[in-house]
PDB file of N, CA and C in Angstrom:
ATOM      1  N   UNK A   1      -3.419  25.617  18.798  1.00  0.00           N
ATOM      2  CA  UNK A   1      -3.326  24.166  18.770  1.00  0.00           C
ATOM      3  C   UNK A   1      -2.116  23.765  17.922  1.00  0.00           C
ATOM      4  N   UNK A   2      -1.248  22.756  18.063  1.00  0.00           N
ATOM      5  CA  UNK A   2       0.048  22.456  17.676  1.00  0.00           C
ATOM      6  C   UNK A   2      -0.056  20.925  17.543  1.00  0.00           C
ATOM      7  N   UNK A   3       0.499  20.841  15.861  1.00  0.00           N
ATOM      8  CA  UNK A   3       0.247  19.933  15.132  1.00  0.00           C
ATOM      9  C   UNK A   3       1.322  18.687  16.129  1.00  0.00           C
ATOM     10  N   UNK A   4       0.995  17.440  16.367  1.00  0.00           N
ATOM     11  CA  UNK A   4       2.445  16.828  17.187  1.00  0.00           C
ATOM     12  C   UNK A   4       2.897  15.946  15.809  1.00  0.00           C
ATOM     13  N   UNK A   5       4.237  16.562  15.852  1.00  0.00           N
ATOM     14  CA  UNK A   5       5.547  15.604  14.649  1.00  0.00           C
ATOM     15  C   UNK A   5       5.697  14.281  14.658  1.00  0.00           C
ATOM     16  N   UNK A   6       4.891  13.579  16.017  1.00  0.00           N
ATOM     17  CA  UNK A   6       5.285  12.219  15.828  1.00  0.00           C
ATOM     18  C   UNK A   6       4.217  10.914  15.803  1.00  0.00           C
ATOM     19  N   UNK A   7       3.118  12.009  14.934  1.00  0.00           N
ATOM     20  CA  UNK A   7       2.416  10.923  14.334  1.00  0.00           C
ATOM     21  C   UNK A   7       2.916  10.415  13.308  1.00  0.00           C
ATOM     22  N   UNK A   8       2.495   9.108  12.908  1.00  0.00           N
ATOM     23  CA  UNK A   8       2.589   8.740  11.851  1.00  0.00           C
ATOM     24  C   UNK A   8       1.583   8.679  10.446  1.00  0.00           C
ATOM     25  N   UNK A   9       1.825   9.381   9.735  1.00  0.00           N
ATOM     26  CA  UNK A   9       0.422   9.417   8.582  1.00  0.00           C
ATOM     27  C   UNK A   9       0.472   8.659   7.799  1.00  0.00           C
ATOM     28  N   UNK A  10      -0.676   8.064   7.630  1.00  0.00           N
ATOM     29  CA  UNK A  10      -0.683   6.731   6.849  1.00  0.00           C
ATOM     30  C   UNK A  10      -2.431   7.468   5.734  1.00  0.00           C
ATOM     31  N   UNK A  11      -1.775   7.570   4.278  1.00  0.00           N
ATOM     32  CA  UNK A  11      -3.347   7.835   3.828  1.00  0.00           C
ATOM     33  C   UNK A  11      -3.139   6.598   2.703  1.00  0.00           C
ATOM     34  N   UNK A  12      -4.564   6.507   1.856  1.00  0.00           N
ATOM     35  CA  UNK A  12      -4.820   5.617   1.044  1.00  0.00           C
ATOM     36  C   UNK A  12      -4.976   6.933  -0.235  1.00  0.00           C
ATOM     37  N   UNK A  13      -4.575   5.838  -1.547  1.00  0.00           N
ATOM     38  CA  UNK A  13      -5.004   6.644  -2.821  1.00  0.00           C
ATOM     39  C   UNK A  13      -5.428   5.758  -3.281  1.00  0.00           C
ATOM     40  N   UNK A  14      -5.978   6.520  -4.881  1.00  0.00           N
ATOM     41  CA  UNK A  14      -6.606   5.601  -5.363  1.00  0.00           C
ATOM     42  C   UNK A  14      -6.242   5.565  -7.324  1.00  0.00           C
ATOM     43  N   UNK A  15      -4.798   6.385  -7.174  1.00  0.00           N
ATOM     44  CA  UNK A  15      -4.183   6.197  -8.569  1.00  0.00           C
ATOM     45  C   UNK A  15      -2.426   6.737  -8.385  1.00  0.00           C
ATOM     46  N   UNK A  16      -1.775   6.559  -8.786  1.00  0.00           N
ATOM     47  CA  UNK A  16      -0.419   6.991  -9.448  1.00  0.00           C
ATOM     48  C   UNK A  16      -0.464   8.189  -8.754  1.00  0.00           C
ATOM     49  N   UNK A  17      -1.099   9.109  -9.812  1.00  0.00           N
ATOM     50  CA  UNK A  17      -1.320  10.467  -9.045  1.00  0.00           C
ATOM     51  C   UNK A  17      -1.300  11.006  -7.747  1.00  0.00           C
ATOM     52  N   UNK A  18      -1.934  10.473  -7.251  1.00  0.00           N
ATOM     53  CA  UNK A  18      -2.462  10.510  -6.126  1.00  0.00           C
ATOM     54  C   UNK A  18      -1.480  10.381  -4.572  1.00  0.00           C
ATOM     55  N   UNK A  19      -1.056   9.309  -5.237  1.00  0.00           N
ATOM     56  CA  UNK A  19       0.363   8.433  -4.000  1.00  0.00           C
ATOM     57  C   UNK A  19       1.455  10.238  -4.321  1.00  0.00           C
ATOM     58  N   UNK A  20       1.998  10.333  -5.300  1.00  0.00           N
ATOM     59  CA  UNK A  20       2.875  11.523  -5.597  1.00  0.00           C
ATOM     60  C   UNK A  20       2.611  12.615  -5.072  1.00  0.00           C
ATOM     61  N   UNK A  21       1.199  12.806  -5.027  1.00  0.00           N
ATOM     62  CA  UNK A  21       0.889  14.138  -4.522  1.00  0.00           C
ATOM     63  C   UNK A  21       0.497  14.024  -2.445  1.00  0.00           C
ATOM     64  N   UNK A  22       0.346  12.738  -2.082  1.00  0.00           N
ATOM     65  CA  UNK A  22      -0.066  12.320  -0.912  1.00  0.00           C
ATOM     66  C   UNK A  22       1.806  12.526  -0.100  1.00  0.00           C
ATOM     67  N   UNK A  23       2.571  11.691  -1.034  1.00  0.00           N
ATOM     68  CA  UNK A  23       3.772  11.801  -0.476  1.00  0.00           C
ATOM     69  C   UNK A  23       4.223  13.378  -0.313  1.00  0.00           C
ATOM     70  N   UNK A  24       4.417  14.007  -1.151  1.00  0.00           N
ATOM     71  CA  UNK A  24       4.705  15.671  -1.113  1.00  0.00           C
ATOM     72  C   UNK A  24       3.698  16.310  -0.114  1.00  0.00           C
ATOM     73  N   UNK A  25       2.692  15.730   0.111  1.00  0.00           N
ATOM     74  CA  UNK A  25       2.059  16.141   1.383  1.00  0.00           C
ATOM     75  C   UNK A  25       2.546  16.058   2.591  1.00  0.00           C
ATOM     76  N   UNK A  26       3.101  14.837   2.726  1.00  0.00           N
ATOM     77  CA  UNK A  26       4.052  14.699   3.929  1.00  0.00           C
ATOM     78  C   UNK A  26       3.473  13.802   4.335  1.00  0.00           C
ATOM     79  N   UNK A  27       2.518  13.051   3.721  1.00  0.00           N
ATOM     80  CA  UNK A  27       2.336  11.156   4.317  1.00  0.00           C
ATOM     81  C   UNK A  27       3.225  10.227   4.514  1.00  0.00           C
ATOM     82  N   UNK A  28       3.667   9.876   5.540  1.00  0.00           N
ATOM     83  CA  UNK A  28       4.901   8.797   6.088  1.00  0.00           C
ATOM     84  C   UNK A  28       4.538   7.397   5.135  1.00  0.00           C
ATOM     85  N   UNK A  29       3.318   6.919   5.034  1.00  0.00           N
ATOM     86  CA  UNK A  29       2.891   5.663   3.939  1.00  0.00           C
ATOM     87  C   UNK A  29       2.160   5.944   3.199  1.00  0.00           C
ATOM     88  N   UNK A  30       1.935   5.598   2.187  1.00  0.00           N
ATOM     89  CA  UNK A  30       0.564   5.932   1.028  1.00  0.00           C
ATOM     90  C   UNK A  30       0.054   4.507   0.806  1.00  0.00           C
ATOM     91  N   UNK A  31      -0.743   3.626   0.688  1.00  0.00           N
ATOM     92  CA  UNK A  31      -1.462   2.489   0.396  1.00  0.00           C
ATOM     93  C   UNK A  31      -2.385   3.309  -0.574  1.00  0.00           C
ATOM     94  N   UNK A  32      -2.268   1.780  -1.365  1.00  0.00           N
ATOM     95  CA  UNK A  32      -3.552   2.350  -2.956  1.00  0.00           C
ATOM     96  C   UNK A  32      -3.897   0.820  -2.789  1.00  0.00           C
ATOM     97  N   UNK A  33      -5.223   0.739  -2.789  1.00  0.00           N
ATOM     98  CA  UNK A  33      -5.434  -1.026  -2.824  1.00  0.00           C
ATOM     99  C   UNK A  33      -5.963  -1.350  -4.070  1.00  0.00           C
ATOM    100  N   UNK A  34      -6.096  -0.008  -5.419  1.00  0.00           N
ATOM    101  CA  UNK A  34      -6.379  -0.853  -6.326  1.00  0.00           C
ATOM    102  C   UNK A  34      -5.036  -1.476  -7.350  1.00  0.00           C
ATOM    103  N   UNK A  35      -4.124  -0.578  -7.002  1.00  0.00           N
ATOM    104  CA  UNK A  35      -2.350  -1.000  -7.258  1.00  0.00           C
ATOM    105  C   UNK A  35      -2.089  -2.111  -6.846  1.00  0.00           C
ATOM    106  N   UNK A  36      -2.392  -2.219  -5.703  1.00  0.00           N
ATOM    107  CA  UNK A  36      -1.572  -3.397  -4.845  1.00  0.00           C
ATOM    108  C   UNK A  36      -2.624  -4.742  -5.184  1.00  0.00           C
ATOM    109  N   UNK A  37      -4.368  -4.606  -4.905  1.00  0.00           N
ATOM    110  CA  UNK A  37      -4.845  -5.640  -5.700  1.00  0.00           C
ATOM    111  C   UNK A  37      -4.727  -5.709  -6.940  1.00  0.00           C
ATOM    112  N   UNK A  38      -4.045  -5.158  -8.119  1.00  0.00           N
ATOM    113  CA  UNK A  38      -3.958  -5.717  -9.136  1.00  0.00           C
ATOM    114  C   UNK A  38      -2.546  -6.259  -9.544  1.00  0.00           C
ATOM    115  N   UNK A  39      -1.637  -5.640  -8.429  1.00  0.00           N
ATOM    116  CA  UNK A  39      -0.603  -7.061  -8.169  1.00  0.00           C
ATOM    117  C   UNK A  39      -0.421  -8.577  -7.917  1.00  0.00           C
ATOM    118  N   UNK A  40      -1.283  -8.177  -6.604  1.00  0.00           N
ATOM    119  CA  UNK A  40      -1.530  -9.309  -6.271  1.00  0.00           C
ATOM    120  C   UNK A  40      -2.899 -10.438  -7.551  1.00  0.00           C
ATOM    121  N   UNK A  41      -3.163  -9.956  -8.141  1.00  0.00           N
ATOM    122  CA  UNK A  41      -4.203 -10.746  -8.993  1.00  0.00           C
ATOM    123  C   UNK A  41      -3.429 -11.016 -10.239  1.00  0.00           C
ATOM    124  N   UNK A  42      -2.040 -10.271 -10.737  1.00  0.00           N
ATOM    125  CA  UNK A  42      -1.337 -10.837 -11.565  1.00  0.00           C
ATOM    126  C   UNK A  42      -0.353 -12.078 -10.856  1.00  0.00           C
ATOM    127  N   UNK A  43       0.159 -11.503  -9.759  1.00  0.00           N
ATOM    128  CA  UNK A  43       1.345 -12.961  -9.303  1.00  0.00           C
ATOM    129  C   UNK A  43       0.034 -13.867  -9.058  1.00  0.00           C
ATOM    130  N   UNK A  44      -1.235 -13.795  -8.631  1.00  0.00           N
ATOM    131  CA  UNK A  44      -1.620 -14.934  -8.633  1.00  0.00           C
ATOM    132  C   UNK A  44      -2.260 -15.524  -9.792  1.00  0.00           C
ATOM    133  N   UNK A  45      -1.581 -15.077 -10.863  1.00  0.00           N
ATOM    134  CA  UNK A  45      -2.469 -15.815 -11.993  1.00  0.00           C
ATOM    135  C   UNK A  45      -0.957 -16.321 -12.604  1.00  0.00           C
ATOM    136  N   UNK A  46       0.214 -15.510 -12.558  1.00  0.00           N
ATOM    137  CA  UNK A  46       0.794 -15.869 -12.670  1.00  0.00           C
ATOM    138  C   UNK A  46       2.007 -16.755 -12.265  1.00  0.00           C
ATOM    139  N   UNK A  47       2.353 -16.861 -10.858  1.00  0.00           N
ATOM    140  CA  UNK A  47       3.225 -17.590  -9.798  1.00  0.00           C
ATOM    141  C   UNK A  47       1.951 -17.761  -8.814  1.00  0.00           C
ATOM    142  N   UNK A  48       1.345 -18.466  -8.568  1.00  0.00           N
ATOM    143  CA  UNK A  48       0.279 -18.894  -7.566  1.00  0.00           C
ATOM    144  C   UNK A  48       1.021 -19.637  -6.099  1.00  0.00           C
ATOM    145  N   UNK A  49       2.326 -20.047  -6.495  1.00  0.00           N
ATOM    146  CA  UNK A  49       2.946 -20.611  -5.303  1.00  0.00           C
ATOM    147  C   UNK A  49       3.229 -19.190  -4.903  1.00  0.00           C
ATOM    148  N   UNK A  50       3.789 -18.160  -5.089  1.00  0.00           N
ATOM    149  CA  UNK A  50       4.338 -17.408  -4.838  1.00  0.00           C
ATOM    150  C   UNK A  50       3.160 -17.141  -3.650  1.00  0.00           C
ATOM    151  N   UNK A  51       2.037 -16.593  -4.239  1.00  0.00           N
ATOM    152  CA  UNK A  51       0.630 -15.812  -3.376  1.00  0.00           C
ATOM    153  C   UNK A  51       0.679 -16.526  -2.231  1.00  0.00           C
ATOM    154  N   UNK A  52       0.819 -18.078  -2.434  1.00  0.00           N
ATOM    155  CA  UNK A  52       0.052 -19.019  -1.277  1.00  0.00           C
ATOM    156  C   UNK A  52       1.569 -18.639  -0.222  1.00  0.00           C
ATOM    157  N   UNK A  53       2.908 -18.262  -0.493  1.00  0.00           N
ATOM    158  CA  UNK A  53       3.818 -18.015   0.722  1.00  0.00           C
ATOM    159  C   UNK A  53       3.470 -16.556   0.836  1.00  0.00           C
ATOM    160  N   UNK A  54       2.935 -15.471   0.323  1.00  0.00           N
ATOM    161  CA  UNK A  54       2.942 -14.773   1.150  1.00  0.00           C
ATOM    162  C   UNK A  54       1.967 -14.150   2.135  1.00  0.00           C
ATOM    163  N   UNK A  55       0.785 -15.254   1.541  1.00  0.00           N
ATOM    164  CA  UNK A  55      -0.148 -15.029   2.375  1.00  0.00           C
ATOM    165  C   UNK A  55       0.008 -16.135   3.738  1.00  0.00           C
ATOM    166  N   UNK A  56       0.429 -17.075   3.652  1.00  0.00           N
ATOM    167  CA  UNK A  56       1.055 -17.745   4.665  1.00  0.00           C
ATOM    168  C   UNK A  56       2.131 -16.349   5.565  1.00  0.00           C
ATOM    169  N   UNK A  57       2.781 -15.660   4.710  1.00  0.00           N
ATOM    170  CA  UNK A  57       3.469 -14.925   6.178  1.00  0.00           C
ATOM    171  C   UNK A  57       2.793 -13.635   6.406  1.00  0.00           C
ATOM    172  N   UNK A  58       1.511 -13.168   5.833  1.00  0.00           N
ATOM    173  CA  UNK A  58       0.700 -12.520   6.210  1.00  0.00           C
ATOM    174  C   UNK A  58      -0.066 -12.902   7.344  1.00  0.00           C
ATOM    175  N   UNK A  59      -0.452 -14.476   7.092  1.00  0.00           N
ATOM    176  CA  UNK A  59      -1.605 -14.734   8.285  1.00  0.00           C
ATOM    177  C   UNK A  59      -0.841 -15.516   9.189  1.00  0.00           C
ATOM    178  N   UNK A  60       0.431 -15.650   9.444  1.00  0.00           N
ATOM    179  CA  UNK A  60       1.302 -15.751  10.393  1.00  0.00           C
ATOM    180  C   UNK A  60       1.037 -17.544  10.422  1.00  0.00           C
TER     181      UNK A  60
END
């Protein structure tokens, strides 16, 4: 059985660690949603206009 090259791998982590060692794996994306939600929960505490445009070009 033969792996095909033109998937795309997309995994999730769930620290620092994790994304580093996911990438050297050979994951094309790494998503961590507790990184990215605790971004997003600082710009929105801190620039709240900011959140409300990019969730406007999130939900199209």
């Amino acid at each position: 059985m033969a792996l095909n090259p033109h998937i795309r791998a997309i995994a999730r982590a769930s620290s620092e660690e994790a994304i580093q060692k996911l990438q050297r794996g050979g994951a094309d994306a790494v998503v961590s949603p507790y990184i990215t939600g605790g971004r997003r929960m600082a710009t929105a505490a801190l620039r709240p206009e900011v959140m409300h445009f990019v969730d406007g070009m999130i939900t199209g």
